[in-house]
Each structure stands twice: as C-alpha cells, then as structure tokens.
Protein backbone atom coordinates (compact mmCIF):
# COMPACT_ATOMS: atom_id res chain seq x y z
CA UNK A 1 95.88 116.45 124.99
CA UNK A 2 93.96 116.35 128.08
CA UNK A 3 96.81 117.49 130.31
CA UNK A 4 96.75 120.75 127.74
CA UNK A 5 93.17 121.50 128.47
CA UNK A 6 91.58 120.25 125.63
CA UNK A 7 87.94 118.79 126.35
CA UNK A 8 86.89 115.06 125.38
CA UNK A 9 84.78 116.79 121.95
CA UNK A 10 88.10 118.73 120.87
CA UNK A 11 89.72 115.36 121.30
CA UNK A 12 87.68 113.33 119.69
CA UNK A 13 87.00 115.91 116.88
CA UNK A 14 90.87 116.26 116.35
CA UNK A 15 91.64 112.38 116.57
CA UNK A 16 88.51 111.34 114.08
CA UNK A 17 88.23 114.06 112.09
CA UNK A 18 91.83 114.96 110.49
CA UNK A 19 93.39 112.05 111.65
CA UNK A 20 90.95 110.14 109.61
CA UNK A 21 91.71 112.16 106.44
CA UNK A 22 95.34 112.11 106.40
CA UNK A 23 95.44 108.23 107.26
CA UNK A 24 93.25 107.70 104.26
CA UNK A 25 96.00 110.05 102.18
CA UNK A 26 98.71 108.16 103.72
CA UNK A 27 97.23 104.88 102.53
CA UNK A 28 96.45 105.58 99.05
CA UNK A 29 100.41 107.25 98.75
CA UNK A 30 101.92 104.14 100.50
CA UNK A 31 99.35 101.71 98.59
CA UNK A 32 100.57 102.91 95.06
CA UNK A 33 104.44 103.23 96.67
CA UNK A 34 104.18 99.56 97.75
CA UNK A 35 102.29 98.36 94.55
CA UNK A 36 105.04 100.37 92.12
CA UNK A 37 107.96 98.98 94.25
CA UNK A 38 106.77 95.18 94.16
CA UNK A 39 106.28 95.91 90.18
CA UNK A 40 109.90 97.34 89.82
CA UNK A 41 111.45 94.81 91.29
CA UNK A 42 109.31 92.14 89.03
CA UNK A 43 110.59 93.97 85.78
CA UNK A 44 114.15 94.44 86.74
CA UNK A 45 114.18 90.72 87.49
CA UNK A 46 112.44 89.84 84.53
CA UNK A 47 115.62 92.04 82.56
CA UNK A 48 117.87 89.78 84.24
CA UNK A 49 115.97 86.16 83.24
CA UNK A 50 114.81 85.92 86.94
CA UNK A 51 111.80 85.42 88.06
CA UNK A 52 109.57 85.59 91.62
CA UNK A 53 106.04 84.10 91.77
CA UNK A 54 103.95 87.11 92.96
CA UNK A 55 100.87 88.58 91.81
CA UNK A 56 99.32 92.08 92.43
CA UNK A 57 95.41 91.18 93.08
CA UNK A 58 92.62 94.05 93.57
CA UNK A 59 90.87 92.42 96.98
CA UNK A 60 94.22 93.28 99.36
CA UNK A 61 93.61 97.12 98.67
CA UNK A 62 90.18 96.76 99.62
CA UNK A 63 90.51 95.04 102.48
CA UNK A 64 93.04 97.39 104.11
CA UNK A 65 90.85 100.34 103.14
CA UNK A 66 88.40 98.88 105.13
CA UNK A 67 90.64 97.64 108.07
CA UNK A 68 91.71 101.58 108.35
CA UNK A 69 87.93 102.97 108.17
CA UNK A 70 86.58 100.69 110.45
CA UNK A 71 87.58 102.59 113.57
CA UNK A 72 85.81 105.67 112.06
CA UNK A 73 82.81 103.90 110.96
CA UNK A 74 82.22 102.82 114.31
CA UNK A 75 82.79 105.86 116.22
CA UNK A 76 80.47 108.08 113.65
C-alpha cells in the first residue's frame, strides 16, 4: 500500500481498524461452522451405531478469540 501512496497512519488505520472487525466476523462465522460440522458428523454417526470420542468444550473458543485480538490489543 505504500508503493500506492498511502502514508504509514492510512496503513495502519486500514490494517487495524477494518481488518480487525471483519477477522472478528470471520471467527465467530467459522467458529459456529466448525462447531455445527464436528456436531453433524457426531449425530450422523450416532444414527449409524458409531461412535468418535470428542467433546465440544467452551475454553477453545476463548482462547482463539484471544489469540486473534492480541495483535490489536497490543498495537492500541
């Protein structure tokens, strides 16, 4: 974006500012995708007598909520 003309505040303003939002949106949709998949695939398998050892815990979405805002928190 440099090479365009852009200075370092446009830069930074673009790459923190909407960036940050639409990571967070893309989280939360691929979080519930993920979560709705793994939960499919229990119940089908569960239809068919099968079973795989897996459990959907709270503490994994937190963490990676908080692995994807660090970089902001830092910078702001």
């Amino acid at each position: 974006m440099k090479s365009f003309g852009y200075s370092n505040w446009k830069i930074q303003k673009y790459s923190f500012g909407v960036i940050s939002v639409l990571s967070i949106v893309a989280w939360i949709i691929s979080t519930l995708l993920a979560t709705a998949a793994m939960s499919s695939v229990s119940y089908v398998l569960a239809f068919y007598g099968l079973a795989i050892p897996m459990a959907i815990t709270w503490w994994p979405f937190i963490v990676s909520a908080i692995i994807i805002e660090l970089p902001s928190l830092v910078v702001y």
